[in-house]
Protein backbone atom coordinates (compact mmCIF):
# COMPACT_ATOMS: atom_id res chain seq x y z
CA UNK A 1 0.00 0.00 0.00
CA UNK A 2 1.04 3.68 -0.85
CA UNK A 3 0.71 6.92 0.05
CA UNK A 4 -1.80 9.71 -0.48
CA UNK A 5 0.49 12.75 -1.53
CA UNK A 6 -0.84 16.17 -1.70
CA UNK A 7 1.32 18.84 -3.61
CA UNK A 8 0.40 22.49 -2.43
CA UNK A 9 1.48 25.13 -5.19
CA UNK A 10 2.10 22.85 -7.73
CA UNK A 11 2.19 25.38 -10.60
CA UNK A 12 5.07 27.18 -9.29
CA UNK A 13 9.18 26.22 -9.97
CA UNK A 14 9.19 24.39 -6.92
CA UNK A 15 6.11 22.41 -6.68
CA UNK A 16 6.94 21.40 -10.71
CA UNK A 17 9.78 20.17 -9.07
CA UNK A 18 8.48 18.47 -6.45
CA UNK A 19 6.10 16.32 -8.72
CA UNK A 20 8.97 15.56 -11.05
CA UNK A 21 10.94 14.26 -8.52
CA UNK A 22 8.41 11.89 -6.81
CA UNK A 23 8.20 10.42 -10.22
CA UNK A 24 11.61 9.93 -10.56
CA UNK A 25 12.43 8.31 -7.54
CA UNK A 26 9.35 6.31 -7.89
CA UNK A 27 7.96 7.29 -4.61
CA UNK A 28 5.06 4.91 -3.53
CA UNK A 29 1.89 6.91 -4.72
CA UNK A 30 -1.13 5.08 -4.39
CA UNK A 31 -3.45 8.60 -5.35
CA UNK A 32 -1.38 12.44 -6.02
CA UNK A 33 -3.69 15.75 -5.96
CA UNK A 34 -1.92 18.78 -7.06
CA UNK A 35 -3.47 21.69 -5.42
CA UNK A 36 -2.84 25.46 -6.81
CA UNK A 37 -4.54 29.20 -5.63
CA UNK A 38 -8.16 29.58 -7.95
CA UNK A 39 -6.37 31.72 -10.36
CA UNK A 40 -4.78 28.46 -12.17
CA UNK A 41 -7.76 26.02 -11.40
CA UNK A 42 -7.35 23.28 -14.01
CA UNK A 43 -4.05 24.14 -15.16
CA UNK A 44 -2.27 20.89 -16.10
CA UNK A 45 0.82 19.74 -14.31
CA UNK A 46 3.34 16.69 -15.21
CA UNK A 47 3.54 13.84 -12.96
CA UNK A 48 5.73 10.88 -14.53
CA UNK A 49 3.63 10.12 -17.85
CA UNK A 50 0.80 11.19 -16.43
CA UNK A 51 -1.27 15.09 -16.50
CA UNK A 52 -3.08 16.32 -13.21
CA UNK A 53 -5.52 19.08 -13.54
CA UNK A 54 -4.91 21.32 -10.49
CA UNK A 55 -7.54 21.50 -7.59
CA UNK A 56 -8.74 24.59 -5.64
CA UNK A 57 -6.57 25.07 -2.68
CA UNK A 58 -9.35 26.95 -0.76
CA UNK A 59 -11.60 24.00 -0.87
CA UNK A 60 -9.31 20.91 -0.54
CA UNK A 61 -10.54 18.51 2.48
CA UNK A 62 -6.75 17.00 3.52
CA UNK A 63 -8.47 14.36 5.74
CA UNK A 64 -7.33 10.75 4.36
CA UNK A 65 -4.19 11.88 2.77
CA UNK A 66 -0.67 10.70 4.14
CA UNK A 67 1.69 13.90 3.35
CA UNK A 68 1.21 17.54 1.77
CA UNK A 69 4.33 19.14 0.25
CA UNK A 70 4.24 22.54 0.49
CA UNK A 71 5.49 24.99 -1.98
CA UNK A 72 4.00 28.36 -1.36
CA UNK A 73 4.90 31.68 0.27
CA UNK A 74 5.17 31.93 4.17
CA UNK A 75 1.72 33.83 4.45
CA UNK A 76 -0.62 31.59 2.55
CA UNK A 77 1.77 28.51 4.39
CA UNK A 78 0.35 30.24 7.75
CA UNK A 79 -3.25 29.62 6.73
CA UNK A 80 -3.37 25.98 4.80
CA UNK A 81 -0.73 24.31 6.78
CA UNK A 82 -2.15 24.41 10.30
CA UNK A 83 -5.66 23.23 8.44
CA UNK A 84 -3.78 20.25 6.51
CA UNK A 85 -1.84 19.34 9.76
CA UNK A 86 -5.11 19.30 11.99
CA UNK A 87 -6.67 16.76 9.67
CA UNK A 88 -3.90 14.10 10.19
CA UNK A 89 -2.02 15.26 7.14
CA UNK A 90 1.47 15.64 7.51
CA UNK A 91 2.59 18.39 6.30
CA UNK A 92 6.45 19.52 4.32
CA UNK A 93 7.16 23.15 3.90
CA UNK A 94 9.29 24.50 1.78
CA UNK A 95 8.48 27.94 2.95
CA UNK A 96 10.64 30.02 6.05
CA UNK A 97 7.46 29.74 8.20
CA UNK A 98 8.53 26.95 10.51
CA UNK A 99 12.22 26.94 10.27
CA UNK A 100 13.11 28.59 13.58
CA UNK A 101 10.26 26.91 15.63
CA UNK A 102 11.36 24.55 17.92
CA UNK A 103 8.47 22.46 18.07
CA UNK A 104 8.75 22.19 14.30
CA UNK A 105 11.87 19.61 13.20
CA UNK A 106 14.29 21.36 10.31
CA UNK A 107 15.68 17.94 8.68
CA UNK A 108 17.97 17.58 5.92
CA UNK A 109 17.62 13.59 5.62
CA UNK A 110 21.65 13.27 4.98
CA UNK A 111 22.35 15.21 7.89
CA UNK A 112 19.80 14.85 10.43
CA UNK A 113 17.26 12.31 9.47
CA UNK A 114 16.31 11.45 13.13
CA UNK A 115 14.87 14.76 13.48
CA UNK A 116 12.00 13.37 11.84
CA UNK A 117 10.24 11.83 14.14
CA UNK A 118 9.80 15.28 16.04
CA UNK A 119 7.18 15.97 13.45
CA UNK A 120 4.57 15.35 15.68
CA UNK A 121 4.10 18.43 17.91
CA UNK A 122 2.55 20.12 15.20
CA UNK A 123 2.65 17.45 12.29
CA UNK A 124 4.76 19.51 10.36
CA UNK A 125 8.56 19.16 9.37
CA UNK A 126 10.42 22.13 7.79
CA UNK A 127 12.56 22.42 4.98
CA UNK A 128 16.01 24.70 5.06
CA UNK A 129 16.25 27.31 3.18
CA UNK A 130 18.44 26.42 -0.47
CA UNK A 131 21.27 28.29 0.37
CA UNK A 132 21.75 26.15 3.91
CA UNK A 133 20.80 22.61 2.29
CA UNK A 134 23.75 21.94 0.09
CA UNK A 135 26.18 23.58 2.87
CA UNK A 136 25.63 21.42 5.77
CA UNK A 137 25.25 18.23 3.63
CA UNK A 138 28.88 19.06 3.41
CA UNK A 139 29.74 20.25 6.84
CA UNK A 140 28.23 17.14 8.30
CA UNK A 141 30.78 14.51 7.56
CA UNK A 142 33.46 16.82 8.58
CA UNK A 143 32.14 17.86 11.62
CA UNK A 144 31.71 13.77 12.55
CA UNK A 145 35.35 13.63 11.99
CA UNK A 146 37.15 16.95 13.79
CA UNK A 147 34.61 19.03 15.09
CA UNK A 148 33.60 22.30 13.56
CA UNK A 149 34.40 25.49 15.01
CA UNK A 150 33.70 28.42 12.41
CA UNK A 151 32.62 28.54 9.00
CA UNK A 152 32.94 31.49 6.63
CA UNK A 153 30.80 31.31 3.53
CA UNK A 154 30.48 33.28 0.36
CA UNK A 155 27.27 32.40 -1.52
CA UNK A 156 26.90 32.81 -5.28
CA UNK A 157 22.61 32.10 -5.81
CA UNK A 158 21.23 31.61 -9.14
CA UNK A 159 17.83 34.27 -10.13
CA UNK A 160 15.74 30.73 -9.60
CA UNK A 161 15.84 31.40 -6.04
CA UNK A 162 13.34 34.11 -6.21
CA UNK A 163 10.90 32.35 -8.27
CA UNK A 164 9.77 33.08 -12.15
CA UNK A 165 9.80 36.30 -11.91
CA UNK A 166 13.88 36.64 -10.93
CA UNK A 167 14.66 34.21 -14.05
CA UNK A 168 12.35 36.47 -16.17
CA UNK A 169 13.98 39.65 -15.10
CA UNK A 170 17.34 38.29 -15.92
CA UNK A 171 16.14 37.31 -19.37
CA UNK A 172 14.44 40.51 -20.12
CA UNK A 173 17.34 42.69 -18.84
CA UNK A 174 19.91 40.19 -20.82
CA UNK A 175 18.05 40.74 -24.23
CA UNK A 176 17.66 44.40 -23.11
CA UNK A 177 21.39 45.27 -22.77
CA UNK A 178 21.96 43.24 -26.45
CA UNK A 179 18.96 45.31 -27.70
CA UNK A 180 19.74 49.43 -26.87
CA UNK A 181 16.00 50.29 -27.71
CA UNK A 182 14.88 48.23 -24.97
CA UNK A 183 14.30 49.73 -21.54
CA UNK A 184 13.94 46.93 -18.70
CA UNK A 185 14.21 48.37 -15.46
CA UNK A 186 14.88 46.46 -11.93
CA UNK A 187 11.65 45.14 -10.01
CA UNK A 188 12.26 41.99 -8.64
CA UNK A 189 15.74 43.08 -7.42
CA UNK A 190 17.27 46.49 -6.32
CA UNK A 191 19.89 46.45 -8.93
CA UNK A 192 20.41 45.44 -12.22
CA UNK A 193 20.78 41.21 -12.30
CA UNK A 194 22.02 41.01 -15.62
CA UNK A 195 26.15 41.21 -16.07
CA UNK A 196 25.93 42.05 -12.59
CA UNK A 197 26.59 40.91 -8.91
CA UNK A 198 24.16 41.47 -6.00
CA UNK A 199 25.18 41.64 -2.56
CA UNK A 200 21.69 41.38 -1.08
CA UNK A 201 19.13 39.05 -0.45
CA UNK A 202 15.94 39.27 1.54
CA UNK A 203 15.59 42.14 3.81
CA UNK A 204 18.38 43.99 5.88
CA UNK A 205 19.17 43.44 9.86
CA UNK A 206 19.41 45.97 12.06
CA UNK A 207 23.38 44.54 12.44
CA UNK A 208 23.71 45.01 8.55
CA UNK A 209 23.62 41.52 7.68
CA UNK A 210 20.77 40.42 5.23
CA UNK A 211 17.97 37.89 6.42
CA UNK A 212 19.07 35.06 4.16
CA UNK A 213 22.63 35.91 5.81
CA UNK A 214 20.87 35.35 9.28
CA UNK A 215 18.88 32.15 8.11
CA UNK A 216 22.24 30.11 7.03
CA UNK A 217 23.44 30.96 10.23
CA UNK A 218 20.28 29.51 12.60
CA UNK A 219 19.44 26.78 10.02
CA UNK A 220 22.90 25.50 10.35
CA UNK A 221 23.09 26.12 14.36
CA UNK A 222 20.08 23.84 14.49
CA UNK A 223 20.76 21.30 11.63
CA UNK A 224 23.89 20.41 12.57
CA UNK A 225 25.54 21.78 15.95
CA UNK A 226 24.60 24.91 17.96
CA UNK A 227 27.83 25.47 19.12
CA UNK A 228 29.40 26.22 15.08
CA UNK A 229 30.00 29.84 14.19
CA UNK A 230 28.95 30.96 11.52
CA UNK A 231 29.47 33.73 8.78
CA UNK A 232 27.98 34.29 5.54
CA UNK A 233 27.73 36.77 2.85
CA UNK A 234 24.99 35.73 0.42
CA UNK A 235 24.89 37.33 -3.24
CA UNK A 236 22.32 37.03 -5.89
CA UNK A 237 24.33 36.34 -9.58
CA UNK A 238 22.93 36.24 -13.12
CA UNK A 239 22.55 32.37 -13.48
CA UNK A 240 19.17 30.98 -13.70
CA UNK A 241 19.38 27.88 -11.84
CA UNK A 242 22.51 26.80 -9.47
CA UNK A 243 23.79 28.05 -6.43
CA UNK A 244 27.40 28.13 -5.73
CA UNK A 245 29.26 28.53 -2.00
CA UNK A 246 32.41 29.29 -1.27
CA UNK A 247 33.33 27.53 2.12
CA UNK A 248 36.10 28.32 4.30
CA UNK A 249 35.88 25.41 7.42
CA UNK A 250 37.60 25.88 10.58
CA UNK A 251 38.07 22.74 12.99
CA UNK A 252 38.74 21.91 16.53
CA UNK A 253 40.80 18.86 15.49
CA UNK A 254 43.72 18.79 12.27
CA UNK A 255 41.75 17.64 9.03
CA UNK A 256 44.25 16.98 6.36
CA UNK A 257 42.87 17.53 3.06
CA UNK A 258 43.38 14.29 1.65
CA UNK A 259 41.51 12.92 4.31
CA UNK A 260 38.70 15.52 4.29
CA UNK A 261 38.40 14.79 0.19
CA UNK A 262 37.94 10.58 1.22
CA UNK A 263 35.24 11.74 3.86
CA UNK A 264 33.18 13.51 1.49
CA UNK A 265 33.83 11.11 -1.25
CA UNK A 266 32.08 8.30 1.11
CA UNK A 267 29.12 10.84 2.24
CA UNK A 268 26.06 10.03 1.21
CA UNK A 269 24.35 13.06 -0.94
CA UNK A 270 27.88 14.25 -2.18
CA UNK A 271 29.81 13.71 -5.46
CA UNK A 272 33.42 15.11 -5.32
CA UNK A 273 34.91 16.60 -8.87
CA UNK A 274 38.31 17.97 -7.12
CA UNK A 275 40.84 17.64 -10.41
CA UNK A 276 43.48 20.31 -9.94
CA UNK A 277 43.66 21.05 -13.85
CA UNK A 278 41.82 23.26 -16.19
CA UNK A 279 38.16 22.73 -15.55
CA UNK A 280 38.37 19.73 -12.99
CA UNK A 281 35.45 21.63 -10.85
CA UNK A 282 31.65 21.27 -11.37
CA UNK A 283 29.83 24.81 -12.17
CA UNK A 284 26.23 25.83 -11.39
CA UNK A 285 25.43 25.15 -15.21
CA UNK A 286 26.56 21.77 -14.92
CA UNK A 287 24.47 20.44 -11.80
CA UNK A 288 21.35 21.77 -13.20
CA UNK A 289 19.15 18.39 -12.60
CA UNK A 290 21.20 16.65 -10.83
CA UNK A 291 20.62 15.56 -7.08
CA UNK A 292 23.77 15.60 -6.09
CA UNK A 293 25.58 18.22 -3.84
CA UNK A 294 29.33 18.85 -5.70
CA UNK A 295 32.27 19.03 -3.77
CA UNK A 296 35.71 20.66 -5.96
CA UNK A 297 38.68 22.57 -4.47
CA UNK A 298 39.23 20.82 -1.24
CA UNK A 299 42.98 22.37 -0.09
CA UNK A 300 44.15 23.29 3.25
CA UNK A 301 43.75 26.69 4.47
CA UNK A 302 47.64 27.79 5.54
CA UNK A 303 46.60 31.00 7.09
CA UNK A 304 44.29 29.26 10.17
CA UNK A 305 45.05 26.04 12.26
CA UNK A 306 43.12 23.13 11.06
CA UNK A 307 41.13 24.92 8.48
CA UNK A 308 39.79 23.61 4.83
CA UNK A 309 38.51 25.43 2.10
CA UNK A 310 36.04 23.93 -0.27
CA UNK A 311 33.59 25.04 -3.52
CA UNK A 312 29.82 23.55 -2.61
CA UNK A 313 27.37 23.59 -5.86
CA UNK A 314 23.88 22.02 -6.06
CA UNK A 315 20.63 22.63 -8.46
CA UNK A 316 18.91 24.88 -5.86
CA UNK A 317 15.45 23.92 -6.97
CA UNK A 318 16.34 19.93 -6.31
CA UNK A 319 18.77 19.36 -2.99
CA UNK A 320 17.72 23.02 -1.94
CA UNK A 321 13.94 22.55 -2.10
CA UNK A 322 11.96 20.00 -3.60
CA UNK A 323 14.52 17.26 -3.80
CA UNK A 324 15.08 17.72 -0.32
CA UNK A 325 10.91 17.81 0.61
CA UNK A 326 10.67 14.56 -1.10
CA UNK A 327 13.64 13.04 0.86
CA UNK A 328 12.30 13.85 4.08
CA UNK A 329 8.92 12.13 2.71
CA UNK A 330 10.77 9.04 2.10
CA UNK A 331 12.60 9.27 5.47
CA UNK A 332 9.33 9.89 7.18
CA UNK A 333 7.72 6.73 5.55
CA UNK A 334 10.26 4.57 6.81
CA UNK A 335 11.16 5.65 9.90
CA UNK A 336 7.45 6.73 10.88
CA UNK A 337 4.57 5.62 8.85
CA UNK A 338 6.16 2.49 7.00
CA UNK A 339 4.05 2.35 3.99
CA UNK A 340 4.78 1.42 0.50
């Protein structure tokens, strides 16, 4: 016997996603409803061969079904979610909503799958935010082996990670530039995306770092080990899917490199492409589909004791959101509901 899976927000990049992937791992689906706002009622979604016509959000009765992947904005999460998760649905969000909530579990299934089975305060289990996923799928087998003390990160993040309308303004402001009689201005970011680095996403702090700066920070603190520092500088880049990290590691304990590149080699979720020769690195345009986290440059850091740096890449729509909802689906069926 299967599961009843309910996708919320199917229509967007995510939810796609999400249905994509649960046909491609051949989750165990016994019946799939893919739910969307009344403004695309009966808009037709893939789902392995087969097309769903989207159902009205508003009117959806979740009672009966297993699992609800969620894949819409923090303030329509706040309404739906609490209703699904009343009924006896669990429920996977993708949004911010629930990540700092202590009652709610924030699971990366390679890093913390255990955390699971804390879903049931609230019957809901978070998702990290994209930029956090593919970073402490890395961290984790280190930190097993010498213990993590500080980690300073430099984030690259593709337009993807705001949704349609950051790959569209890209595109527009690309043809744009080629074409001087077109006049595309920013909306979706403060600056100009195209040919152009961002050094801002989300909303500013009152101690000048940005929110997303703040969320790999907690995310990590409670993924992985409160007791790591952390540091980031997050920056939005004109590539339309892929985020990119630059990760400098420092560790209680000496980590040798060569050592440190067999750990990660043998971790599950990672694929290491470390070649120290022209082009013997993976890029953001090459993990596009891919569920894989990449690992390249692995080489000490001589200005620190016991410190690695590393180059972190992963298809942000996959590992750092809907790949990542349906793993935690999968862990919850068999460490919790044992179906299928």
């Amino acid at each position: 016997m299967g599961y009843r899976i309910v996708v919320v927000g199917a229509t967007g990049n995510v939810g796609r996603e999400m249905l994509n992937i649960l046909a491609e791992r051949e989750f165990p689906v016994d019946e799939i409803a893919a739910l969307a706002s009344r403004r695309s009622l009966g808009t037709e979604v893939s789902f392995g061969d087969r097309t769903l016509k989207t159902q009205d959000l508003d009117a959806f009765d979740f009672t009966g079904w297993d699992i609800a992947l969620f894949a819409i904005g923090s303030d329509a999460t706040k309404v739906y979610a609490p209703k699904a998760a009343k009924s006896g649905c669990i429920v996977i969000d993708n949004s911010s909503l629930y990540r700092y909530d202590p009652d709610v579990p924030l699971v990366v299934p390679e890093v913390n799958p255990e955390a699971v089975e804390g879903y049931a305060k609230k019957n809901i289990i978070a998702n990290p935010n994209c930029s956090t996923a593919q970073m402490v799928v890395a961290l984790k087998p280190l930190h097993d082996r010498a213990r993590i003390k500080r980690v300073v990160v430099s984030t690259y993040q593709s337009v993807s990670g705001s949704g349609k309308d950051g790959i569209d303004e890209l595109w527009d402001q690309t043809k744009a530039v080629y074409n001087p009689t077109d006049d595309y201005e920013a909306k979706v970011y403060p600056k100009q995306i195209a040919f152009n680095v961002i050094p801002h996403i989300d909303v500013f702090l009152e101690d000048g770092q940005t929110k997303e700066e703040w969320k790999m920070v907690a995310e990590t603190k409670k993924i992985v080990d409160p007791k790591i520092k952390v540091t980031a500088t997050c920056v939005r880049v004109p590539v339309f899917v892929g985020h990119a990290e630059a990760i400098n590691i420092e560790f209680e304990d000496h980590l040798d490199e060569a050592e440190a590149r067999d750990i990660l080699r043998e971790a599950p979720g990672i694929m290491v492409v470390d070649k120290r020769e022209d082009g013997g690195y993976v890029t953001p345009i090459e993990c596009v589909g891919d569920f894989a986290t990449f690992i390249s440059r692995i080489r000490q850091d001589p200005t620190i004791d016991n410190g690695i740096n590393l180059w972190c890449v992963s298809d942000n729509l996959r590992k750092g959101a809907a790949l990542n909802a349906v793993q935690i689906a999968e862990t919850l069926g068999q460490r919790v509901l044992k179906k299928g």
